[in-house]
Protein backbone atom coordinates (compact mmCIF):
# COMPACT_ATOMS: atom_id res chain seq x y z
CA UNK A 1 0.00 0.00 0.00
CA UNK A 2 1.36 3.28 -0.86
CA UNK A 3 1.38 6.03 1.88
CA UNK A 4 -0.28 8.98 1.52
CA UNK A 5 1.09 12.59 2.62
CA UNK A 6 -1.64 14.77 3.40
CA UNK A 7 -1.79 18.12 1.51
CA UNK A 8 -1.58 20.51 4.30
CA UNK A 9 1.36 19.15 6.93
CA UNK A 10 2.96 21.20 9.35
CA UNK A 11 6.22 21.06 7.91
CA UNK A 12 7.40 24.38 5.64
CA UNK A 13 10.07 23.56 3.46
CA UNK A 14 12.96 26.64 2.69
CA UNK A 15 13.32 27.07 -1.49
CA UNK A 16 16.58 25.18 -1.33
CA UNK A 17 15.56 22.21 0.54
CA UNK A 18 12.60 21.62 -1.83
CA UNK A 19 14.31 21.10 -5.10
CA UNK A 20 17.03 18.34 -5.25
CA UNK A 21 18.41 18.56 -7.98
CA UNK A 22 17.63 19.30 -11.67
CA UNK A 23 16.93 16.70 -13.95
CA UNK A 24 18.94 17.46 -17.06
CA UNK A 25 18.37 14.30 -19.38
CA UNK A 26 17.91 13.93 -23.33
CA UNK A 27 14.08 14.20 -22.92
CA UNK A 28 14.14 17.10 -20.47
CA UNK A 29 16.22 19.48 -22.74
CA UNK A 30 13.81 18.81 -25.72
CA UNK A 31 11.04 20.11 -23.60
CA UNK A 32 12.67 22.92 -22.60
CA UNK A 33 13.39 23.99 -25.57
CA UNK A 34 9.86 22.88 -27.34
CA UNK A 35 7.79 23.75 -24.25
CA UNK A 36 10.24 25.61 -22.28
CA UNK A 37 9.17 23.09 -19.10
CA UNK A 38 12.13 21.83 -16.92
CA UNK A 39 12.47 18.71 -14.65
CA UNK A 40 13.57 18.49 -11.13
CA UNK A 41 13.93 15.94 -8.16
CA UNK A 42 12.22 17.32 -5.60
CA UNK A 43 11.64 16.49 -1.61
CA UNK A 44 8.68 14.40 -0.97
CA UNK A 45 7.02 16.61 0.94
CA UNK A 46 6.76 19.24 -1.27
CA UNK A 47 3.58 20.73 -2.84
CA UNK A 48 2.93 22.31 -6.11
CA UNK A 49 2.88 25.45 -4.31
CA UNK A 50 6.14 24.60 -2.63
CA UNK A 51 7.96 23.64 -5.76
CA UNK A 52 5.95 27.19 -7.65
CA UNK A 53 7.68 29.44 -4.67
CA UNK A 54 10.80 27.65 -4.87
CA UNK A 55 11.55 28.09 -8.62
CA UNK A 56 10.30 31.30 -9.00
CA UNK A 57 12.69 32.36 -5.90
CA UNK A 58 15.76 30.77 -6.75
CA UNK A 59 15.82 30.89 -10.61
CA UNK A 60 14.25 34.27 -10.77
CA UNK A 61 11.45 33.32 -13.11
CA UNK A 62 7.62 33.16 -13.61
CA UNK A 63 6.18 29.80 -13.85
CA UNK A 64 3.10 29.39 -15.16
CA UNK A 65 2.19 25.41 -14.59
CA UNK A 66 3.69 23.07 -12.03
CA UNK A 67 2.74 18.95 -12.26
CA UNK A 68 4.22 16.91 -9.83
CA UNK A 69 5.04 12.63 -10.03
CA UNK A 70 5.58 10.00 -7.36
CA UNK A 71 8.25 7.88 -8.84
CA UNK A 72 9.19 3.94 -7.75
CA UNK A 73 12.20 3.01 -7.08
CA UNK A 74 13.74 0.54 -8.68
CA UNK A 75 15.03 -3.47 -7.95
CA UNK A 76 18.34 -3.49 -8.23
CA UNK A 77 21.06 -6.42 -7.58
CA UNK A 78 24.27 -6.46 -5.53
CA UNK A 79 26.20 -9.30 -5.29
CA UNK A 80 24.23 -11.98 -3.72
CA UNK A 81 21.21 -9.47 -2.77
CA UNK A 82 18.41 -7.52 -4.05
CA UNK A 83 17.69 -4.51 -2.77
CA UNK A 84 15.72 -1.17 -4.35
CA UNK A 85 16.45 2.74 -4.67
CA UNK A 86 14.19 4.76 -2.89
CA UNK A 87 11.31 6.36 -4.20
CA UNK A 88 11.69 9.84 -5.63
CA UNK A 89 9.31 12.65 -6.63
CA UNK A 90 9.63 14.87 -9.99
CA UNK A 91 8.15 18.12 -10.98
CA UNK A 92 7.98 19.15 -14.19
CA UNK A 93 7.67 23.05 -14.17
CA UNK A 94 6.64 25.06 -16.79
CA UNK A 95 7.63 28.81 -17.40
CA UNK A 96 6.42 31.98 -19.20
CA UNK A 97 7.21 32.12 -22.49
CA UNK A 98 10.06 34.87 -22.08
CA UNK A 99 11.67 32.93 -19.01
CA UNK A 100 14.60 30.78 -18.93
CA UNK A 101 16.50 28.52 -16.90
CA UNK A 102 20.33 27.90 -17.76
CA UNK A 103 21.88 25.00 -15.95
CA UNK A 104 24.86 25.08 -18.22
């Protein structure tokens, strides 16, 4: 059974402690430059207002859409054992059309 955060907890989360990491992989960089939407890991506790605040503070920007994912982790096999990642949360975030993100 999956467990279920509830939408309003107690816990505020700083800008920098709700984004992980960006996700910069082959299919994230054709959306940003199609749809100019950008990936990134983000703390499990985090709401779509969360990750909204966060982006707009940190990169300076104006996002327009946020959409959120509760990823699996996956099986994986060492040595004699299986044993599995943990599970991760994404956000795909989608700016204004004049607004840009440049991780590089």
């Amino acid at each position: 059974m999956p467990r279920h955060v509830p939408a309003s907890t107690s816990i505020t989360l700083e800008p920098h402690q709700v984004i992980v990491k960006p996700l910069v992989t082959e299919k994230g960089m054709h959306k940003s430059t199609r749809n100019n939407a950008y990936a990134f890991e983000i703390n499990r506790l985090a709401t779509k207002e969360d990750v909204k605040r966060a982006v707009e503070s940190l990169f300076e920007v104006k996002v327009i859409k946020v959409a959120t994912q509760n990823r699996k982790g996956k099986v994986r096999r060492t040595r004699f054992r299986l044993g599995q990642t943990k599970d991760w949360k994404k956000a795909i975030v989608t700016l204004d059309g004049e607004s840009r993100i440049n991780f590089f």
